[in-house]
Protein backbone atom coordinates (compact mmCIF):
# COMPACT_ATOMS: atom_id res chain seq x y z
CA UNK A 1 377.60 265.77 96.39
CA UNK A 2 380.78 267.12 95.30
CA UNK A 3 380.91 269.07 91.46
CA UNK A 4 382.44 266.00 89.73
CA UNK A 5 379.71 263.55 90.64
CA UNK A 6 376.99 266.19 90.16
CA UNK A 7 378.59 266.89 86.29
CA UNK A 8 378.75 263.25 85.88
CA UNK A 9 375.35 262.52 87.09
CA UNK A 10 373.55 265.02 84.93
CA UNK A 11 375.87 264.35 81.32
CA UNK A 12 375.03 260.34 81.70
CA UNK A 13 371.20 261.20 82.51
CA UNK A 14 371.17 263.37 79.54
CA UNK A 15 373.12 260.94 77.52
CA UNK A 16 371.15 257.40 78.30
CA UNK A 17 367.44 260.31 77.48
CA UNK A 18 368.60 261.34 74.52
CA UNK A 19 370.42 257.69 73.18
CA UNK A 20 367.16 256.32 74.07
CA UNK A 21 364.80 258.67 72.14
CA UNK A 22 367.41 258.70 69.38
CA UNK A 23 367.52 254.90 69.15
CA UNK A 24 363.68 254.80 69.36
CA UNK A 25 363.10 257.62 66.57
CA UNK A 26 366.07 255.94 64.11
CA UNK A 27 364.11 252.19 64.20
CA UNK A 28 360.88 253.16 65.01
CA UNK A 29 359.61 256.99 63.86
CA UNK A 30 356.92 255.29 61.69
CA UNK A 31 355.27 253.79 64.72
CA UNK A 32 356.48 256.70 66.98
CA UNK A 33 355.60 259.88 65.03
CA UNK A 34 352.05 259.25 64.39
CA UNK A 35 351.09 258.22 68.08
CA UNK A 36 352.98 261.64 69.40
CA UNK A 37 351.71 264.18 67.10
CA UNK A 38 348.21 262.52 65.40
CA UNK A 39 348.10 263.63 61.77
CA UNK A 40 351.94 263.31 61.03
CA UNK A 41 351.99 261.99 57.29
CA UNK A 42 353.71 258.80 56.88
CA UNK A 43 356.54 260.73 54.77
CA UNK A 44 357.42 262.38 58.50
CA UNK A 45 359.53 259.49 59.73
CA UNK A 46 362.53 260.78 57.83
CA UNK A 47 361.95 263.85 59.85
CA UNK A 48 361.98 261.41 63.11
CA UNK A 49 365.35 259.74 61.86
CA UNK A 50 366.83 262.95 61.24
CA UNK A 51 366.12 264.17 65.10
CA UNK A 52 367.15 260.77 65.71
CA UNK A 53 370.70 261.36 64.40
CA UNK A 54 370.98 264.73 66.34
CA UNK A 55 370.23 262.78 69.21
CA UNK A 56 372.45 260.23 69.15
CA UNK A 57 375.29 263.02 68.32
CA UNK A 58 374.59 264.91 71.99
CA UNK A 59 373.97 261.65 73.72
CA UNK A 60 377.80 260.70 72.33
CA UNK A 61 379.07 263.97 73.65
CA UNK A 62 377.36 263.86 76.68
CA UNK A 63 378.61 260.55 77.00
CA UNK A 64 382.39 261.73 76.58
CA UNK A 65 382.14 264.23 78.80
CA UNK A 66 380.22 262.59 81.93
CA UNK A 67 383.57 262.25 83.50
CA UNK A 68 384.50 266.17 83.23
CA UNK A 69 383.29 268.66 85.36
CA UNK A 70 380.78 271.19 83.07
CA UNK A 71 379.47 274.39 84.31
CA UNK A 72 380.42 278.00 83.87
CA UNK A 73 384.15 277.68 82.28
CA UNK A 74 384.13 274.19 82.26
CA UNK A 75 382.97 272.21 79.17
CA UNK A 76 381.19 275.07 77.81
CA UNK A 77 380.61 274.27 74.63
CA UNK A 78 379.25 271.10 75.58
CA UNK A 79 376.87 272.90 78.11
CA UNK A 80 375.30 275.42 75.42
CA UNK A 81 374.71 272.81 72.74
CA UNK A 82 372.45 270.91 75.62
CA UNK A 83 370.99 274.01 76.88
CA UNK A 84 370.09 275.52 73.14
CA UNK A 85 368.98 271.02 72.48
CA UNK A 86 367.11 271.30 75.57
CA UNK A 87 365.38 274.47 75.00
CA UNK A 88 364.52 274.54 71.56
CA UNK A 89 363.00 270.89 71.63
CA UNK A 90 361.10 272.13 74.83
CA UNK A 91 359.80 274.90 72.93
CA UNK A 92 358.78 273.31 69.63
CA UNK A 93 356.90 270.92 71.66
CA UNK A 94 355.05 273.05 73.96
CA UNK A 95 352.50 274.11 71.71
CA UNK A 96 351.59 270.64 70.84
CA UNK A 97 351.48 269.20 74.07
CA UNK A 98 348.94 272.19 75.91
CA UNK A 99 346.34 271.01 72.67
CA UNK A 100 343.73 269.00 73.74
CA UNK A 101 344.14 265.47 72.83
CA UNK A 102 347.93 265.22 73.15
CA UNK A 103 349.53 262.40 73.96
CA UNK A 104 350.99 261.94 77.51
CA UNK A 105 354.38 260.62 76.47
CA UNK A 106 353.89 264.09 74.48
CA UNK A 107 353.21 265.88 77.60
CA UNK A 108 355.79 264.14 79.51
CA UNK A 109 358.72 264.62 76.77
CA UNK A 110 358.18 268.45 77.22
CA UNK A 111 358.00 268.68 80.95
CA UNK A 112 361.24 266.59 80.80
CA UNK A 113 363.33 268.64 78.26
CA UNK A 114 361.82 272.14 80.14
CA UNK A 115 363.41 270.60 83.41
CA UNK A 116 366.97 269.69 81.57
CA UNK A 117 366.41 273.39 79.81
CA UNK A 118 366.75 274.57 83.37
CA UNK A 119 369.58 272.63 84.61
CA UNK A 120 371.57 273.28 81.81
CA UNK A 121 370.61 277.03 81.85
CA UNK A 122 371.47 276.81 85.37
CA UNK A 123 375.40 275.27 84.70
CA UNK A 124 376.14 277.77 82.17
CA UNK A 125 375.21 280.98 84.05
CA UNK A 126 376.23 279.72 87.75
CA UNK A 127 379.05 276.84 87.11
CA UNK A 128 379.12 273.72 88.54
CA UNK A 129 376.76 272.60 91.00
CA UNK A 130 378.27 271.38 94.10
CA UNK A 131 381.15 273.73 93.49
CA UNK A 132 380.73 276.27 95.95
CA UNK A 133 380.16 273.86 98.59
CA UNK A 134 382.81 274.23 101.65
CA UNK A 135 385.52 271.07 101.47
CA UNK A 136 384.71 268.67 104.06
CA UNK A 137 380.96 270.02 104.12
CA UNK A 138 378.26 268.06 103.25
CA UNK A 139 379.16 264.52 103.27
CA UNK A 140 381.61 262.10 101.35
């Protein structure tokens, strides 16, 4: 896979995960909230909507920019607003997913952001994936 469909491939992943948890968290953080983290107090779900609005705002960029080729020079500021997104939200919900009694989805939100932590991590300090593949070399 060439560095243009690899760029595109991982912006519009990252853009439909993040316009789907930012839809979800703008109509639904009442419902949401209290079945991820058990004890949130109703008054949370602004929290949810705010997080929801961030969201939406990367999943927009993202969106803009899965045409573009990002990695090392290329869309950088694009690539550290997903990689400081990715890792901060993988961070902040480490803790609560390794308690006992945490949801799955929980669980499975944090293993997701770690891995797009790493991929993003990996475009800024390397550059594009596929780049440094030979031309003609492996496939279309």
């Amino acid at each position: 896979m060439n560095a243009a469909r690899t760029s595109s491939f991982i912006t519009t992943v990252s853009a439909i995960v993040l316009a789907l948890g930012g839809i979800a968290l703008l109509f639904a953080s009442d419902e949401l909230l209290p079945r991820l983290m058990p004890g949130t107090p109703a008054s949370g779900t602004v929290l949810g909507q705010l997080i929801s609005a961030g969201w939406l705002a990367m999943a927009w960029l993202n969106w803009n920019q899965r045409r573009m080729i990002v990695g090392g020079i290329y869309g950088r500021p694009t690539v550290l607003a997903n990689f400081m997104l990715y890792l901060v939200s993988a961070s902040s919900l480490g803790h609560p997913a390794m308690a006992g009694g945490a949801s799955p989805l929980l669980l499975l939100l944090t293993v997701l952001f770690a891995a797009l932590t790493l991929v993003y991590g990996a475009l800024l300090l390397r550059g594009p994936f596929g780049a440094d593949t030979p031309a003609g070399a492996g496939g279309s």
